[in-house]
PDB file of N, CA and C in Angstrom:
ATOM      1  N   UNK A   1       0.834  -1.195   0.000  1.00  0.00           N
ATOM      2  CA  UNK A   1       0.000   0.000   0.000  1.00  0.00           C
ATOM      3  C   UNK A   1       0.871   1.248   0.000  1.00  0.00           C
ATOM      4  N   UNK A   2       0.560   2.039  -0.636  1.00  0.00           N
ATOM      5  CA  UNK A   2       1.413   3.749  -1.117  1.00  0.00           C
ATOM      6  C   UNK A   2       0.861   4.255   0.120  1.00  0.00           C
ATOM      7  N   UNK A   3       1.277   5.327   0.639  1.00  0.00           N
ATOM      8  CA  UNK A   3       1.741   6.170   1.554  1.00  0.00           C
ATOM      9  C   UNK A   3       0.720   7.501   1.056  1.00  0.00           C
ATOM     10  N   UNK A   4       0.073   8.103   1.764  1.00  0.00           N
ATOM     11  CA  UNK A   4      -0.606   9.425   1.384  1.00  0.00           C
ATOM     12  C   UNK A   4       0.228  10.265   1.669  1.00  0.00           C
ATOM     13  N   UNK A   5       0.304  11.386   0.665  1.00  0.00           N
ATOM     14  CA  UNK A   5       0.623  12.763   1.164  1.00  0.00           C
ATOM     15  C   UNK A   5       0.984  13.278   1.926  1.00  0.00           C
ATOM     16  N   UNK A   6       1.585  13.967   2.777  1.00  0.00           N
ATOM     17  CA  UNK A   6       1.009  15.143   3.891  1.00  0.00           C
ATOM     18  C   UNK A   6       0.803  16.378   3.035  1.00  0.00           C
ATOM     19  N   UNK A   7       1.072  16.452   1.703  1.00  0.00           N
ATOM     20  CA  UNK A   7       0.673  18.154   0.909  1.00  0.00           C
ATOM     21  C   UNK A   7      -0.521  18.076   0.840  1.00  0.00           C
ATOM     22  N   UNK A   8      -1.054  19.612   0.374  1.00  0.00           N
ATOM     23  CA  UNK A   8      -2.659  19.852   1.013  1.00  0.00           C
ATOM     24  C   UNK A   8      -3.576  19.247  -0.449  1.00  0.00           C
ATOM     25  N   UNK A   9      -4.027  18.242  -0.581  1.00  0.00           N
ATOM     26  CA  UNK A   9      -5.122  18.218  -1.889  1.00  0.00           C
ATOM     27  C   UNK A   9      -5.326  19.005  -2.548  1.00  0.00           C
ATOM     28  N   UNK A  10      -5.582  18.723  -3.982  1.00  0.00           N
ATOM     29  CA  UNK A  10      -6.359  19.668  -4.925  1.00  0.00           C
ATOM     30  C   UNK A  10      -7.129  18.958  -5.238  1.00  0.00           C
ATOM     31  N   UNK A  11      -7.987  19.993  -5.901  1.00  0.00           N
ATOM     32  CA  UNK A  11      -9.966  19.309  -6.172  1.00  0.00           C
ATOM     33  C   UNK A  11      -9.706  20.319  -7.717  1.00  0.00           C
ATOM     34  N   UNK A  12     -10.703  19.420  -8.000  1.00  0.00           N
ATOM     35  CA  UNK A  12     -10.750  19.925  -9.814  1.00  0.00           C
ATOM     36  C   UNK A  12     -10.970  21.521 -10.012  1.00  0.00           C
ATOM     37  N   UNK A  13     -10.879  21.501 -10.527  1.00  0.00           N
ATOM     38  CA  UNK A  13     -11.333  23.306 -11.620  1.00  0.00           C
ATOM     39  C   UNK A  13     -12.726  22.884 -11.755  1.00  0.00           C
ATOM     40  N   UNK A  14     -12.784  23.878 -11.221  1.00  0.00           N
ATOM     41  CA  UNK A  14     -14.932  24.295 -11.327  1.00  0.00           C
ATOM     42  C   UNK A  14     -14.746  24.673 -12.680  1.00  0.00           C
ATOM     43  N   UNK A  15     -15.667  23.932 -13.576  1.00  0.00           N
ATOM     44  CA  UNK A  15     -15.635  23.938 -14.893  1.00  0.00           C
ATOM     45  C   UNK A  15     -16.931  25.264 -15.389  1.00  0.00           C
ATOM     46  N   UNK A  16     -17.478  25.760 -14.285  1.00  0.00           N
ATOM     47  CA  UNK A  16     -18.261  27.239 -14.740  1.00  0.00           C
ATOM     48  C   UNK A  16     -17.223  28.130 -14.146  1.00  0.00           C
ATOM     49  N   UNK A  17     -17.533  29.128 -15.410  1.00  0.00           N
ATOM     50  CA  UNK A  17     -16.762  30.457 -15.863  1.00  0.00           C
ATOM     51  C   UNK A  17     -17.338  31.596 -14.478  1.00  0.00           C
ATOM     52  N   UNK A  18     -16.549  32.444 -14.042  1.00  0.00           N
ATOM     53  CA  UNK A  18     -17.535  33.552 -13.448  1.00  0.00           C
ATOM     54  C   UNK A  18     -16.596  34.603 -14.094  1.00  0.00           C
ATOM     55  N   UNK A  19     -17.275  36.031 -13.573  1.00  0.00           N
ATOM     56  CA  UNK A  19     -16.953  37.213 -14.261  1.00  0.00           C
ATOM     57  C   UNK A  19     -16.341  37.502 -12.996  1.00  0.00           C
ATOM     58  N   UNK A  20     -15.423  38.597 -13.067  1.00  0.00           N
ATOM     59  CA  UNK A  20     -14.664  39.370 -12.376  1.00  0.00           C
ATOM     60  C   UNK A  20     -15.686  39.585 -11.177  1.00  0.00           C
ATOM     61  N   UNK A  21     -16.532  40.394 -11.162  1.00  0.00           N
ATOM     62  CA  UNK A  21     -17.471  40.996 -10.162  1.00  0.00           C
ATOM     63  C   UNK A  21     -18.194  40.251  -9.754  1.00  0.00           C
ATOM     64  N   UNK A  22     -18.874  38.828  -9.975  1.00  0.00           N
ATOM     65  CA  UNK A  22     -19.139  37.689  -9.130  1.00  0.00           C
ATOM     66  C   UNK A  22     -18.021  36.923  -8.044  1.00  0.00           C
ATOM     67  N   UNK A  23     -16.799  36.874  -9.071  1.00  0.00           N
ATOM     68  CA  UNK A  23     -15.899  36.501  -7.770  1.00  0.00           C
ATOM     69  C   UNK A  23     -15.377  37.320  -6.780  1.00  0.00           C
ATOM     70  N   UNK A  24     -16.027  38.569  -6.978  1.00  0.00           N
ATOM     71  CA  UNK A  24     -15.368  39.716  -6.010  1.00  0.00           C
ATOM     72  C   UNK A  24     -16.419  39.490  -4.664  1.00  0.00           C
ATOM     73  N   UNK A  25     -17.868  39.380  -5.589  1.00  0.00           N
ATOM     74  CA  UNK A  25     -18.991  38.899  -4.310  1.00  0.00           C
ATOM     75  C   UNK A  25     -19.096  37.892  -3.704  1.00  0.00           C
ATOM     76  N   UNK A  26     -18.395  37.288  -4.115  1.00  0.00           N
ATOM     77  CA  UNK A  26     -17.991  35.534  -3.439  1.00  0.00           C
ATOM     78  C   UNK A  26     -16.640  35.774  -2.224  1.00  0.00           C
ATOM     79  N   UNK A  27     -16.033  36.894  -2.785  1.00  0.00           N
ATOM     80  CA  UNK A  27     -14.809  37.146  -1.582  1.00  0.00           C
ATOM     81  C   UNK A  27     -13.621  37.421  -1.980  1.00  0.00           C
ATOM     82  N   UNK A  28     -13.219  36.778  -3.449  1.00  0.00           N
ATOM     83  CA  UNK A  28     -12.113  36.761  -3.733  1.00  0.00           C
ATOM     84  C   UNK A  28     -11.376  38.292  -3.853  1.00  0.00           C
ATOM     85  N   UNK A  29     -10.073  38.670  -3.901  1.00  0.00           N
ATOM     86  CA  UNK A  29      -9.339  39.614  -3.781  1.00  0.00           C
ATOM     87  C   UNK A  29      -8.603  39.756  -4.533  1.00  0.00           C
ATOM     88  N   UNK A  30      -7.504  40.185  -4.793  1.00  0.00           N
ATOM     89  CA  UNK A  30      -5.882  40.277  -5.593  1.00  0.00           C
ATOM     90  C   UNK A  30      -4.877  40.064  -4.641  1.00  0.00           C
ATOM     91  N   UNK A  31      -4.223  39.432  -4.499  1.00  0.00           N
ATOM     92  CA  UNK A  31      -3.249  39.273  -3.485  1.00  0.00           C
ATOM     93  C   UNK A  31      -2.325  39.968  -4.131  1.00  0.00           C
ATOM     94  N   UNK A  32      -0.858  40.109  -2.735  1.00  0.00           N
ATOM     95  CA  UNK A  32       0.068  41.097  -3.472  1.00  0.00           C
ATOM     96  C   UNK A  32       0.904  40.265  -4.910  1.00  0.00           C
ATOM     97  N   UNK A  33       0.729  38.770  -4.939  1.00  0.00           N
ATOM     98  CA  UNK A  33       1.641  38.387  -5.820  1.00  0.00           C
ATOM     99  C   UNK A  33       0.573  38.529  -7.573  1.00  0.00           C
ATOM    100  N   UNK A  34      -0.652  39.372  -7.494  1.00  0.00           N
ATOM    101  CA  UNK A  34      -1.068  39.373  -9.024  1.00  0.00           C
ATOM    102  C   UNK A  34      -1.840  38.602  -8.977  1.00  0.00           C
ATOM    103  N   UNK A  35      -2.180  37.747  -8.196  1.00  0.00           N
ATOM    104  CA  UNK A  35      -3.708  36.312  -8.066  1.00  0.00           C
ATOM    105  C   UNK A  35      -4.508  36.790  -7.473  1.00  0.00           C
ATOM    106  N   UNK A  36      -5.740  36.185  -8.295  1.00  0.00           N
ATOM    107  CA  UNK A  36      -7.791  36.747  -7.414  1.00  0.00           C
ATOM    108  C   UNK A  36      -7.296  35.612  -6.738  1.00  0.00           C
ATOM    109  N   UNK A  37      -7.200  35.345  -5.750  1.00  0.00           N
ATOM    110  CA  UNK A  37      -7.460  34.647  -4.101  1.00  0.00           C
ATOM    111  C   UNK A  37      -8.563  34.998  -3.503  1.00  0.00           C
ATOM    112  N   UNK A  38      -8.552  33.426  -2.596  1.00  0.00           N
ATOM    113  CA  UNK A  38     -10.091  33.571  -1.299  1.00  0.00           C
ATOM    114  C   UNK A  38      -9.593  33.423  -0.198  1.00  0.00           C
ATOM    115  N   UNK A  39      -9.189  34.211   1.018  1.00  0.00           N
ATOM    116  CA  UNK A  39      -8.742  33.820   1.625  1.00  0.00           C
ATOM    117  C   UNK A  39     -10.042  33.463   3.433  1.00  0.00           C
ATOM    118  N   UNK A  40      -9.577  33.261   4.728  1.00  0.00           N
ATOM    119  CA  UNK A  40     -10.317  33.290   5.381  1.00  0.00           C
ATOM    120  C   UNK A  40      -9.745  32.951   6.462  1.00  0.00           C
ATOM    121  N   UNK A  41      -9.092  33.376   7.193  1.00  0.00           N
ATOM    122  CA  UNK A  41      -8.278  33.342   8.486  1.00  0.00           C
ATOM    123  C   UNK A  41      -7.526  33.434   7.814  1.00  0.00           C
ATOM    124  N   UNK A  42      -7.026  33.697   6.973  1.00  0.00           N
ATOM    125  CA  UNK A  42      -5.479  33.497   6.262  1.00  0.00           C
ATOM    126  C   UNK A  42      -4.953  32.164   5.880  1.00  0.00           C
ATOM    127  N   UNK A  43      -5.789  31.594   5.630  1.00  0.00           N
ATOM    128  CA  UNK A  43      -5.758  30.033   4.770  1.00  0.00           C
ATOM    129  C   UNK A  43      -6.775  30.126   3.481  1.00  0.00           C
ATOM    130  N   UNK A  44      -5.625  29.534   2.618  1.00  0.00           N
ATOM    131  CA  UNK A  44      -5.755  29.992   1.133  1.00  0.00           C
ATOM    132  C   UNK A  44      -7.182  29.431   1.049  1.00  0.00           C
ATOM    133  N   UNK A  45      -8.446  29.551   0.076  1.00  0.00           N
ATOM    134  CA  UNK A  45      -9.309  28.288   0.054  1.00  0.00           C
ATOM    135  C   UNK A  45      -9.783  28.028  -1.011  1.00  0.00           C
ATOM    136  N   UNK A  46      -9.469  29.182  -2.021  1.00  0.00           N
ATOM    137  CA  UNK A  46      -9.429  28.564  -3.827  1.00  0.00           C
ATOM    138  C   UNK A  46      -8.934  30.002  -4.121  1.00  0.00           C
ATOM    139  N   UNK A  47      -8.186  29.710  -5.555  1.00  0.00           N
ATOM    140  CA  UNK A  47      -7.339  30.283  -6.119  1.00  0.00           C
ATOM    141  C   UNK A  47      -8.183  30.668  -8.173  1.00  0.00           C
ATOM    142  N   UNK A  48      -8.392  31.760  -8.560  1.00  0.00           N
ATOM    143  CA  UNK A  48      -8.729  31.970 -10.062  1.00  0.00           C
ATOM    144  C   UNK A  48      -7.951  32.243 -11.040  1.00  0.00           C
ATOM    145  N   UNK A  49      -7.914  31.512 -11.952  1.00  0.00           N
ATOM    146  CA  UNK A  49      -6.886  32.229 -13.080  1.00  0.00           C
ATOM    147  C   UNK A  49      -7.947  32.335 -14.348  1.00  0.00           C
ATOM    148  N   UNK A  50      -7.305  33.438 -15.389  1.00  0.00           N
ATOM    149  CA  UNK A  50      -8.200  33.656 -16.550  1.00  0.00           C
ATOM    150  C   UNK A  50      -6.810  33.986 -17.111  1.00  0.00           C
ATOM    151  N   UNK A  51      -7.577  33.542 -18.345  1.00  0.00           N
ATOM    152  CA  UNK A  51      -6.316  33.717 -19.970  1.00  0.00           C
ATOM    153  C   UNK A  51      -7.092  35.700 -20.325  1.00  0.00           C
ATOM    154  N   UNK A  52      -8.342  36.076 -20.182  1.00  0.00           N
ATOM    155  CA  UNK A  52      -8.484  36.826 -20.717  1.00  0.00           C
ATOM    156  C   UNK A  52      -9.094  38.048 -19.800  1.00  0.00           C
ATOM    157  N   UNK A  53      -8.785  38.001 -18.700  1.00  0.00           N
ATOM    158  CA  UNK A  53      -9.423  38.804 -17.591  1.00  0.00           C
ATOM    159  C   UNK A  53     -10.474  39.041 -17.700  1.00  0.00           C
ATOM    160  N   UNK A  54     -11.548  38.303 -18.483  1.00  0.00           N
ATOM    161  CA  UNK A  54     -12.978  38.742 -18.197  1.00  0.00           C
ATOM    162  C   UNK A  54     -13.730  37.612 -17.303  1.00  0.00           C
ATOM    163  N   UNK A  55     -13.466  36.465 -17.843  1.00  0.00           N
ATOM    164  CA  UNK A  55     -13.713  34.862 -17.131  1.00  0.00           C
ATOM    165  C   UNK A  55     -13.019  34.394 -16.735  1.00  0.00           C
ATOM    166  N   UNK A  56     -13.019  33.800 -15.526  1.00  0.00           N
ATOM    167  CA  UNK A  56     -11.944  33.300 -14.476  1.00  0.00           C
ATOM    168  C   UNK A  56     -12.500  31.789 -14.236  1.00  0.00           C
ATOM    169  N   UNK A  57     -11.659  30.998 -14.182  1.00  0.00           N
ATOM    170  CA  UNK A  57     -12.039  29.868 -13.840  1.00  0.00           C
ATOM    171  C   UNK A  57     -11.418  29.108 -12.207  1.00  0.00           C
ATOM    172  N   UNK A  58     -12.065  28.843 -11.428  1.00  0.00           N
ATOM    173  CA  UNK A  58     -11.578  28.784 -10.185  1.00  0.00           C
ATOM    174  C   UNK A  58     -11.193  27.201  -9.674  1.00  0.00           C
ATOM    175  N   UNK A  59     -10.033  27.372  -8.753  1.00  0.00           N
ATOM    176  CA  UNK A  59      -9.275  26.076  -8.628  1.00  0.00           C
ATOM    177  C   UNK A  59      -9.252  26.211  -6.830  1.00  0.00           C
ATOM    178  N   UNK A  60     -10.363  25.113  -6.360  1.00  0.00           N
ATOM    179  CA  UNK A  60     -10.682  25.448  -5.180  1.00  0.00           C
ATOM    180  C   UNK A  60      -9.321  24.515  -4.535  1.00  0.00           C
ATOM    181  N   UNK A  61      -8.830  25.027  -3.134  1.00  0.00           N
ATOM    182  CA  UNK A  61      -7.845  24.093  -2.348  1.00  0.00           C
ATOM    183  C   UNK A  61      -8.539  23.801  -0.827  1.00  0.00           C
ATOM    184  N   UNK A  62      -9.605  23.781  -0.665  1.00  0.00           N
ATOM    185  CA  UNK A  62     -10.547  23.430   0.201  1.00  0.00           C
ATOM    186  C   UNK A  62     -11.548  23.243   0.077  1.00  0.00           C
ATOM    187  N   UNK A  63     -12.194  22.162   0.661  1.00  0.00           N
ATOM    188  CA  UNK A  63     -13.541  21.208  -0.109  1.00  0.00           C
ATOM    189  C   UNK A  63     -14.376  22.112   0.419  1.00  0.00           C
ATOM    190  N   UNK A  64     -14.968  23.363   1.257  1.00  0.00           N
ATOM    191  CA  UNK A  64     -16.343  24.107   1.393  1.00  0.00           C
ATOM    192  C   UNK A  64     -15.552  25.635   1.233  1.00  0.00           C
ATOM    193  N   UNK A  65     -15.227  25.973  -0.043  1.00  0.00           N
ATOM    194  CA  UNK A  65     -14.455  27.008  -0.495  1.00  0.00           C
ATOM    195  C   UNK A  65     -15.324  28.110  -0.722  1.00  0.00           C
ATOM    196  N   UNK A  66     -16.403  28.054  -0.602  1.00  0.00           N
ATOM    197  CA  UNK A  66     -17.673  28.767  -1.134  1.00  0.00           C
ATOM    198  C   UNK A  66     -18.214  29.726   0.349  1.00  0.00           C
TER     199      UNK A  66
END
Protein backbone atom coordinates (compact mmCIF):
# COMPACT_ATOMS: atom_id res chain seq x y z
CA UNK A 1 0.00 0.00 0.00
CA UNK A 2 1.41 3.75 -1.12
CA UNK A 3 1.74 6.17 1.55
CA UNK A 4 -0.61 9.43 1.38
CA UNK A 5 0.62 12.76 1.16
CA UNK A 6 1.01 15.14 3.89
CA UNK A 7 0.67 18.15 0.91
CA UNK A 8 -2.66 19.85 1.01
CA UNK A 9 -5.12 18.22 -1.89
CA UNK A 10 -6.36 19.67 -4.93
CA UNK A 11 -9.97 19.31 -6.17
CA UNK A 12 -10.75 19.93 -9.81
CA UNK A 13 -11.33 23.31 -11.62
CA UNK A 14 -14.93 24.30 -11.33
CA UNK A 15 -15.63 23.94 -14.89
CA UNK A 16 -18.26 27.24 -14.74
CA UNK A 17 -16.76 30.46 -15.86
CA UNK A 18 -17.54 33.55 -13.45
CA UNK A 19 -16.95 37.21 -14.26
CA UNK A 20 -14.66 39.37 -12.38
CA UNK A 21 -17.47 41.00 -10.16
CA UNK A 22 -19.14 37.69 -9.13
CA UNK A 23 -15.90 36.50 -7.77
CA UNK A 24 -15.37 39.72 -6.01
CA UNK A 25 -18.99 38.90 -4.31
CA UNK A 26 -17.99 35.53 -3.44
CA UNK A 27 -14.81 37.15 -1.58
CA UNK A 28 -12.11 36.76 -3.73
CA UNK A 29 -9.34 39.61 -3.78
CA UNK A 30 -5.88 40.28 -5.59
CA UNK A 31 -3.25 39.27 -3.48
CA UNK A 32 0.07 41.10 -3.47
CA UNK A 33 1.64 38.39 -5.82
CA UNK A 34 -1.07 39.37 -9.02
CA UNK A 35 -3.71 36.31 -8.07
CA UNK A 36 -7.79 36.75 -7.41
CA UNK A 37 -7.46 34.65 -4.10
CA UNK A 38 -10.09 33.57 -1.30
CA UNK A 39 -8.74 33.82 1.63
CA UNK A 40 -10.32 33.29 5.38
CA UNK A 41 -8.28 33.34 8.49
CA UNK A 42 -5.48 33.50 6.26
CA UNK A 43 -5.76 30.03 4.77
CA UNK A 44 -5.76 29.99 1.13
CA UNK A 45 -9.31 28.29 0.05
CA UNK A 46 -9.43 28.56 -3.83
CA UNK A 47 -7.34 30.28 -6.12
CA UNK A 48 -8.73 31.97 -10.06
CA UNK A 49 -6.89 32.23 -13.08
CA UNK A 50 -8.20 33.66 -16.55
CA UNK A 51 -6.32 33.72 -19.97
CA UNK A 52 -8.48 36.83 -20.72
CA UNK A 53 -9.42 38.80 -17.59
CA UNK A 54 -12.98 38.74 -18.20
CA UNK A 55 -13.71 34.86 -17.13
CA UNK A 56 -11.94 33.30 -14.48
CA UNK A 57 -12.04 29.87 -13.84
CA UNK A 58 -11.58 28.78 -10.19
CA UNK A 59 -9.28 26.08 -8.63
CA UNK A 60 -10.68 25.45 -5.18
CA UNK A 61 -7.84 24.09 -2.35
CA UNK A 62 -10.55 23.43 0.20
CA UNK A 63 -13.54 21.21 -0.11
CA UNK A 64 -16.34 24.11 1.39
CA UNK A 65 -14.46 27.01 -0.50
CA UNK A 66 -17.67 28.77 -1.13
Amino acid sequence: MGRRSKERPYYAIVRRRYSTRALQLMGFRFDAQGRFVKRFCGTLLAEATSLDGASWRVRPLARHWR
